[in-house]
N, C-alpha and C. Protein backbone atom coordinates (compact mmCIF):
# COMPACT_ATOMS: atom_id res chain seq x y z
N UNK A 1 -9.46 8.00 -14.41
CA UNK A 1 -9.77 6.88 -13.53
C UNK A 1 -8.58 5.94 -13.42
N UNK A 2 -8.47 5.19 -12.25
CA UNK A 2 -7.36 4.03 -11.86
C UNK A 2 -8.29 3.47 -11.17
N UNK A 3 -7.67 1.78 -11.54
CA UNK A 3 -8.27 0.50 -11.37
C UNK A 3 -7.12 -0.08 -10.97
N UNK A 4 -7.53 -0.43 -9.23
CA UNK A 4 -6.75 -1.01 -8.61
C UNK A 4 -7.37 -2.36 -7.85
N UNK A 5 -6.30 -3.71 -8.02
CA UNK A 5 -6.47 -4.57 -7.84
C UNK A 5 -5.80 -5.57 -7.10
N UNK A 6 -5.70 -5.82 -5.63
CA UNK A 6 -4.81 -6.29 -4.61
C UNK A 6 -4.51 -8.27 -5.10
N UNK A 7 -3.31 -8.56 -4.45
CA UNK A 7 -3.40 -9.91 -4.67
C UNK A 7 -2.47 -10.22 -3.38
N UNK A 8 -2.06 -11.34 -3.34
CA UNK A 8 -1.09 -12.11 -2.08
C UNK A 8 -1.29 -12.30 -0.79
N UNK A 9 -2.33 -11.63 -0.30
CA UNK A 9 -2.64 -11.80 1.31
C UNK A 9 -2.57 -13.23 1.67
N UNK A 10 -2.47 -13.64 2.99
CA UNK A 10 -2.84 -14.83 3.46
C UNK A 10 -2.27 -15.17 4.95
N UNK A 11 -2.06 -16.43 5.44
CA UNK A 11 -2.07 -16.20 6.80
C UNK A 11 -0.59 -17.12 7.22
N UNK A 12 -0.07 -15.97 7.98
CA UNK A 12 1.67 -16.84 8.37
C UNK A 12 1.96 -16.16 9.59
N UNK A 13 2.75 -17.00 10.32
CA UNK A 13 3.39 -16.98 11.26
C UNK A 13 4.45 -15.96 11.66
N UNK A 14 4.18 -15.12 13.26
CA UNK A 14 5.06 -14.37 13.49
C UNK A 14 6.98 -14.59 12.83
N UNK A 15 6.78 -13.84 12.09
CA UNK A 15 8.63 -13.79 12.13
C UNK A 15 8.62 -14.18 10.36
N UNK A 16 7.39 -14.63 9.93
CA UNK A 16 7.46 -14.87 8.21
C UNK A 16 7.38 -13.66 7.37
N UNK A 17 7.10 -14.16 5.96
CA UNK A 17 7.20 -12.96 4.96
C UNK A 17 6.04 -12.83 4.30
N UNK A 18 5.31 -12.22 3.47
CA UNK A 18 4.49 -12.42 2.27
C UNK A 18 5.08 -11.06 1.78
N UNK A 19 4.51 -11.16 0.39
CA UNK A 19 4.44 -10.00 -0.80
C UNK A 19 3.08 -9.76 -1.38
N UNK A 20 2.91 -8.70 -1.53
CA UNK A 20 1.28 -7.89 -1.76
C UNK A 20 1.97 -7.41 -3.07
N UNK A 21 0.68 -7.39 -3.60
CA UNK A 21 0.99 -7.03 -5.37
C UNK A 21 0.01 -5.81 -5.42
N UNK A 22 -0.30 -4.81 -6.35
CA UNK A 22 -1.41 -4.84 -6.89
C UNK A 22 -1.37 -3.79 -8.76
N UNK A 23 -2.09 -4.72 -9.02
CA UNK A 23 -2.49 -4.39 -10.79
C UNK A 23 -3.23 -2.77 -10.71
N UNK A 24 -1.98 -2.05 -11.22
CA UNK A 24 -2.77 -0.52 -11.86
C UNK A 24 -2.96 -0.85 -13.04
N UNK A 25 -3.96 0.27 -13.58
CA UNK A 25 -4.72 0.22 -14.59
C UNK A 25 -5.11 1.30 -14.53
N UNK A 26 -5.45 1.86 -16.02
CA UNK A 26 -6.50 3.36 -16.30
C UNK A 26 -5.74 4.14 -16.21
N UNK A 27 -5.60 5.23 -15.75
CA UNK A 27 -4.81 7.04 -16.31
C UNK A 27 -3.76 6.23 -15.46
N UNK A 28 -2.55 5.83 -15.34
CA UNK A 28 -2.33 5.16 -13.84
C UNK A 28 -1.30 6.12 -13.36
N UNK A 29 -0.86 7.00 -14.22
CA UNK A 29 0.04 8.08 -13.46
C UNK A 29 -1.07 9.68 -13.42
N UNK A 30 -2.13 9.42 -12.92
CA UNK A 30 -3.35 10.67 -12.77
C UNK A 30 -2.92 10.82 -11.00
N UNK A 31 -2.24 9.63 -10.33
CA UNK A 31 -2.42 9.72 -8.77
C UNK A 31 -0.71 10.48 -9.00
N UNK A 32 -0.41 11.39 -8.11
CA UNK A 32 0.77 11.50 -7.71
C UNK A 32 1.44 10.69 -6.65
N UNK A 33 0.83 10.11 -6.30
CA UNK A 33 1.06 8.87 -4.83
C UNK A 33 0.16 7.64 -4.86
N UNK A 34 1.14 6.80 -4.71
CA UNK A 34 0.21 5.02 -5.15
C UNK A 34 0.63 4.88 -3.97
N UNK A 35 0.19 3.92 -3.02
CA UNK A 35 0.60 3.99 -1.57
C UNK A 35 -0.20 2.10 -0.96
N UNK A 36 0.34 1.96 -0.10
CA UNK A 36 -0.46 1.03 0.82
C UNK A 36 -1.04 1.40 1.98
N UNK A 37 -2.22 1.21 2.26
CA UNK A 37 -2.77 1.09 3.23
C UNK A 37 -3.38 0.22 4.47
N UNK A 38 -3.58 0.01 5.67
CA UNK A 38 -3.54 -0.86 6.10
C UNK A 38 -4.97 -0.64 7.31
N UNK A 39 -5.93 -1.63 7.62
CA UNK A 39 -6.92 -1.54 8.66
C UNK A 39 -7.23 -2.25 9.07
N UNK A 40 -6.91 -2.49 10.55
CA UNK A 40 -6.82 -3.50 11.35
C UNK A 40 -8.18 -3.81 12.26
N UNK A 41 -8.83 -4.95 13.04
CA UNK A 41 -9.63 -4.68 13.26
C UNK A 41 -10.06 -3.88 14.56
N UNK A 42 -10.58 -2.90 14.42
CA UNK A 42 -11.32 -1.74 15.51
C UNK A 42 -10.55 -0.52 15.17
N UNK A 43 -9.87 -0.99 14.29
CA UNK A 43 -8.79 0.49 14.26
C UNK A 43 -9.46 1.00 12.75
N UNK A 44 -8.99 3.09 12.67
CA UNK A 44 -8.89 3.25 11.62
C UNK A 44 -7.94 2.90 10.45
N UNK A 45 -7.96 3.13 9.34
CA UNK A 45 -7.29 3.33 8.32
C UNK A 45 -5.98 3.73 7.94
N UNK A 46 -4.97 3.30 8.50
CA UNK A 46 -3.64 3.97 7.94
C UNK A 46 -2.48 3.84 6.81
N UNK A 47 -1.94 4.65 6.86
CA UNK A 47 -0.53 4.63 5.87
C UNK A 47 0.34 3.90 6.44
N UNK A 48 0.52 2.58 4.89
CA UNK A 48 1.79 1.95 5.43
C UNK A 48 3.26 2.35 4.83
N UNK A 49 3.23 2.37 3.63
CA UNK A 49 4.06 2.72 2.50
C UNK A 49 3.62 3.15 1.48
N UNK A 50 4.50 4.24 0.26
CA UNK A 50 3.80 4.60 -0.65
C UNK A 50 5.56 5.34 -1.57
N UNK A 51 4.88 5.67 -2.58
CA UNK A 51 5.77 6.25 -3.58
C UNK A 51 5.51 7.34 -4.32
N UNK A 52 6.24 8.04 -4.76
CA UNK A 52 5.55 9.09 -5.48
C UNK A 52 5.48 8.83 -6.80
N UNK A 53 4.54 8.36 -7.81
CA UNK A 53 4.23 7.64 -8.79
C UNK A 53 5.25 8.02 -9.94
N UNK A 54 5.80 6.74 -10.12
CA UNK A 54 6.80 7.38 -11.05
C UNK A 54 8.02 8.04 -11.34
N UNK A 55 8.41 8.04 -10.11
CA UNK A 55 9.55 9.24 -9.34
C UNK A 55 10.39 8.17 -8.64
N UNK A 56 9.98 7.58 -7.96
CA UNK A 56 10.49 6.14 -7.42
C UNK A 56 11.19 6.37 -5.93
N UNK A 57 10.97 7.64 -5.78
CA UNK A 57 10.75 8.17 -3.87
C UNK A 57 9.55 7.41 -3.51
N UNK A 58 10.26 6.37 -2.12
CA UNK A 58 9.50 5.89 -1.31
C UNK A 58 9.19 7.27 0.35
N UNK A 59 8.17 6.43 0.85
CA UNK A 59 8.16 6.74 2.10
C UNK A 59 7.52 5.93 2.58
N UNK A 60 7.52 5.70 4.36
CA UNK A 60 6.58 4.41 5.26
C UNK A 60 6.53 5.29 6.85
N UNK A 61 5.15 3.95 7.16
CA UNK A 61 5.30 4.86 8.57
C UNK A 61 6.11 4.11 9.64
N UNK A 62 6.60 4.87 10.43
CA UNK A 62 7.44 4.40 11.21
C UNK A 62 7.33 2.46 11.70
N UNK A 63 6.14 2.33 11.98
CA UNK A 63 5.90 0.75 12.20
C UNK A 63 6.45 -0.42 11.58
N UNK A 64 6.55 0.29 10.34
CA UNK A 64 7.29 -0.62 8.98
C UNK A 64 8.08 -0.62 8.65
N UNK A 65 8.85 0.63 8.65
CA UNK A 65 10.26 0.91 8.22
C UNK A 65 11.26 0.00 8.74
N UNK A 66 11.86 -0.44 7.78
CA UNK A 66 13.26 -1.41 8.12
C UNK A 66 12.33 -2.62 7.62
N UNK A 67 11.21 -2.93 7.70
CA UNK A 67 10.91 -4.49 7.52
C UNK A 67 10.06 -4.63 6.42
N UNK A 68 9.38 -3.43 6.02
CA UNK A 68 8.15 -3.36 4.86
C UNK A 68 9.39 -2.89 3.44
N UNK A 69 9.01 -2.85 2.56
CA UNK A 69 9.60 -2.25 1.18
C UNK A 69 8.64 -2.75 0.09
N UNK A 70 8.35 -1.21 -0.50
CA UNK A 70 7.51 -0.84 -1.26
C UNK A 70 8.25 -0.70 -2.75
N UNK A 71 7.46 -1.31 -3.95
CA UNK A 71 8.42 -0.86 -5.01
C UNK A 71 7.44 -1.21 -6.25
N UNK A 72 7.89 -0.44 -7.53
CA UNK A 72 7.03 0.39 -8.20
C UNK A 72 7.60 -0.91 -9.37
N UNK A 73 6.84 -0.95 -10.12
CA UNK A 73 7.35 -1.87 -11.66
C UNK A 73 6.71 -1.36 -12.90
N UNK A 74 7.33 -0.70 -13.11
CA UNK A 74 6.52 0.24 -14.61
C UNK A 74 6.02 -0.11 -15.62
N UNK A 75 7.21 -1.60 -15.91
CA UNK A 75 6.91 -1.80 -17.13
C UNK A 75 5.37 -3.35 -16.83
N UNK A 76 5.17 -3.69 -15.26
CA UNK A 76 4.28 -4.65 -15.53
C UNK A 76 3.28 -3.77 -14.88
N UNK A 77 3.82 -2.64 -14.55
CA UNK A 77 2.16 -1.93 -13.67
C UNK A 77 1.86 -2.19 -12.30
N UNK A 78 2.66 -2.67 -11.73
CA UNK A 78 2.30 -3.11 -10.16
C UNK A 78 2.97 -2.17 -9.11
N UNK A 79 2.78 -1.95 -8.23
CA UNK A 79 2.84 -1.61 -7.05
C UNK A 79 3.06 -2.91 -5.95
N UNK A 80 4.22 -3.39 -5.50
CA UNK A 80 4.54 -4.32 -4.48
C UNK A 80 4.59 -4.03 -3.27
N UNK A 81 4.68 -4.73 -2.31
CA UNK A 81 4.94 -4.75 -1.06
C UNK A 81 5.77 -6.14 -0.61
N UNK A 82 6.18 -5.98 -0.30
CA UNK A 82 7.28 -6.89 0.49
C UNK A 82 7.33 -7.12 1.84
N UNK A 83 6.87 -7.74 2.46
CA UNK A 83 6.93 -7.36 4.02
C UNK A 83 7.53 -8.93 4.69
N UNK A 84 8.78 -8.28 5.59
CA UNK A 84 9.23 -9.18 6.41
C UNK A 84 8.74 -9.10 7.62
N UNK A 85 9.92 -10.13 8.39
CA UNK A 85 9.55 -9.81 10.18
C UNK A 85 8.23 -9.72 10.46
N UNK A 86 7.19 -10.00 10.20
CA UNK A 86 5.55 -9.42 10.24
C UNK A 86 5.36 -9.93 11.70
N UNK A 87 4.85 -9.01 12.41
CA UNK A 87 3.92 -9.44 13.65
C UNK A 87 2.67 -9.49 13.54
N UNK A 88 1.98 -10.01 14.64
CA UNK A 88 0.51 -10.13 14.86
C UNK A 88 -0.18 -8.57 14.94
N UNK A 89 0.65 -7.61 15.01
CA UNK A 89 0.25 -6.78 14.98
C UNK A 89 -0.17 -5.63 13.04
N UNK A 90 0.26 -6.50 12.31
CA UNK A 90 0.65 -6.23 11.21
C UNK A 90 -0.79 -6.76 10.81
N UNK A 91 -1.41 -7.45 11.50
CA UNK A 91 -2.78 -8.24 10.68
C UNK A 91 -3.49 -7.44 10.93
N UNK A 92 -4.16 -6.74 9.56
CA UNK A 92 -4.98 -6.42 8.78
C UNK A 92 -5.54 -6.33 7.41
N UNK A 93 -6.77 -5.89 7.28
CA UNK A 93 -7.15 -5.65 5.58
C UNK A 93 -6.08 -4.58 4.76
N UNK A 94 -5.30 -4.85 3.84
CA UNK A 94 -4.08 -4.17 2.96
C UNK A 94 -5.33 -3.68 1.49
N UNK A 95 -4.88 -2.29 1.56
CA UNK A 95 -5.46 -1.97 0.46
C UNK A 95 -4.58 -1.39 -0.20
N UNK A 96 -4.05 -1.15 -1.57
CA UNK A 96 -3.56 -0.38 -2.60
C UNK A 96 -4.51 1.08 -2.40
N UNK A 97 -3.71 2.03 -3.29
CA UNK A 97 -4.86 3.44 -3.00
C UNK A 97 -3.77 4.53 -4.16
N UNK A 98 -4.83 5.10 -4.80
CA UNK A 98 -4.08 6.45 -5.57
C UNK A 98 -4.92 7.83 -5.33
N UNK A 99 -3.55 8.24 -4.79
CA UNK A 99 -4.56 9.52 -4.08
C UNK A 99 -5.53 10.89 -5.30
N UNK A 100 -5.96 11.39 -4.91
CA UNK A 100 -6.88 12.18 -6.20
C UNK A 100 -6.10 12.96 -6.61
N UNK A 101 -6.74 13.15 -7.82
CA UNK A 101 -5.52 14.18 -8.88
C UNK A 101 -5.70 15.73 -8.20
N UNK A 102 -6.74 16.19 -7.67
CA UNK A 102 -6.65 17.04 -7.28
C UNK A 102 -5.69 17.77 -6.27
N UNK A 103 -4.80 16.60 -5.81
CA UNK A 103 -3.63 17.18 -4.93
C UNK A 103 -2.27 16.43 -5.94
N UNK A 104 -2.57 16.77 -6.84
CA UNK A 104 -1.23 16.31 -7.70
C UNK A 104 -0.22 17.09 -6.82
N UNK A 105 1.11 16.88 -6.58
CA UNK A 105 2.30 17.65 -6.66
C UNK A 105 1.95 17.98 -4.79
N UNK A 106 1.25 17.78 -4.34
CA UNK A 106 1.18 17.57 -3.00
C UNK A 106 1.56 16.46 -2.08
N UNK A 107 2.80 17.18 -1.42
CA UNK A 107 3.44 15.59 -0.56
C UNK A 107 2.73 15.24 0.43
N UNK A 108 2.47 15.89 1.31
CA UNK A 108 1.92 15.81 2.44
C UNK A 108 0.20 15.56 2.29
N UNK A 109 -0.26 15.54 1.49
CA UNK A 109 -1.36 14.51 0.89
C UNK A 109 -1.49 13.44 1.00
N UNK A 110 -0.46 12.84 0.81
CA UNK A 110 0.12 11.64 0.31
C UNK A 110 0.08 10.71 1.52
N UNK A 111 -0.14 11.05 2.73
CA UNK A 111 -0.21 10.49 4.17
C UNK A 111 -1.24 10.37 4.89
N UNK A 112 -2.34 10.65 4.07
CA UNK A 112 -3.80 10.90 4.81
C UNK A 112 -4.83 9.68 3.59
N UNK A 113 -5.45 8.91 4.28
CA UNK A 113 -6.22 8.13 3.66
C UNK A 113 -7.61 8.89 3.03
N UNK A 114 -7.45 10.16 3.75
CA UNK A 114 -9.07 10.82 3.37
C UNK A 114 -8.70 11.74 1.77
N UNK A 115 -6.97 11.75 1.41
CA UNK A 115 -7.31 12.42 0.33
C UNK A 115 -7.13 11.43 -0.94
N UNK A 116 -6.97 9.91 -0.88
CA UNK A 116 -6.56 9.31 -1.74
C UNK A 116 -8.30 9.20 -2.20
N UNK A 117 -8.65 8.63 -3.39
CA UNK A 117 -9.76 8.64 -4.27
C UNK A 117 -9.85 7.24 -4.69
N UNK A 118 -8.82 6.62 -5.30
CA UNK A 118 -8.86 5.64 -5.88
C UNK A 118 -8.34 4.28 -4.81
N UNK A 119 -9.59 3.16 -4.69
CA UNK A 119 -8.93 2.05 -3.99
C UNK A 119 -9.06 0.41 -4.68
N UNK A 120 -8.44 -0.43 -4.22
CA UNK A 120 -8.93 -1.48 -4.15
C UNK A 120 -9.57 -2.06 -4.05
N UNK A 121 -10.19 -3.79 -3.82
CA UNK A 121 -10.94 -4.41 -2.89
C UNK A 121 -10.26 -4.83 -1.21
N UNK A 122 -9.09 -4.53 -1.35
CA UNK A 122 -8.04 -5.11 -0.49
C UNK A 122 -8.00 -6.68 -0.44
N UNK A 123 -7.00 -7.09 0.56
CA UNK A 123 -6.77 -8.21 0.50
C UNK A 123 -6.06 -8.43 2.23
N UNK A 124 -6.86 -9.38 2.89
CA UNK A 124 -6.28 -9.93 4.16
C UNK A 124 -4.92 -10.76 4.71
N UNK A 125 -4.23 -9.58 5.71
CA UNK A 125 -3.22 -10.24 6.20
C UNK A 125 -2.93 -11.15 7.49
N UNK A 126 -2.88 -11.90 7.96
CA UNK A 126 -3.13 -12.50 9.08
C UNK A 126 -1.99 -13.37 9.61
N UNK A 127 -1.66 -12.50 10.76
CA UNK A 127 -0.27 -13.01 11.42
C UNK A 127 -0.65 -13.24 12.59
N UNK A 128 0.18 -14.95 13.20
CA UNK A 128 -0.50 -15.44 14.17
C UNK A 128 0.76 -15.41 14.88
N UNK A 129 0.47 -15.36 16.57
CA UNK A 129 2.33 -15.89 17.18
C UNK A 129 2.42 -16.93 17.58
């Protein structure tokens, strides 16, 4: 099991920053991919950024790249996010996520919200212009 726990959301202005945290806990290297996720409202569920646990290979989806950065802290257990430049389009519910052990060693796993197992409560982002 992993126990994941979001923090930092809140509400800022096109062109600002925030940082998303979140507290692993439990087997915490059982996920091969700790990742962010993001769901906006009417939309599904997607991949924002993620890492391969422990390995310290990132990846993001194109939307983010250049302005999001994702990064791993071993020794306090967190999973960060960093996000600049944010648009109004960026506002949504941010969830942390570790995908199931059952696709250990699977990359392409690692990009689909339906194979991760383990989530958050998330935490709300809200960018106004």
């Amino acid at each position: 099991q992993v126990q994941l726990v979001e923090s930092g959301g809140g509400s800022v202005q096109a062109g600002g920053s925030l940082r998303l945290s979140c507290a692993v806990s439990g087997h915490k290297y059982g996920s091969y991919c700790l990742s962010w996720f993001r769901q906006g409202p009417g939309k599904e569920r997607e991949m924002v950024a993620g890492v391969y646990n422990g390995l310290g290979d990132t990846f993001y989806d194109d939307s983010v790249r250049g302005r999001f950065t994702i990064s791993q802290d071993n020794a306090k257990n967190t999973l960060d996010l960093e996000m600049t430049s944010l648009e109004p389009g960026d506002t949504a519910m941010y969830y942390c996520a570790g995908l199931d052990p059952a696709y250990y060693g699977n990359g392409p796993a690692c990009s689909s919200a339906a194979t991760y197992k383990y989530w958050g409560q998330g935490t709300q982002v809200t960018v106004s212009s």
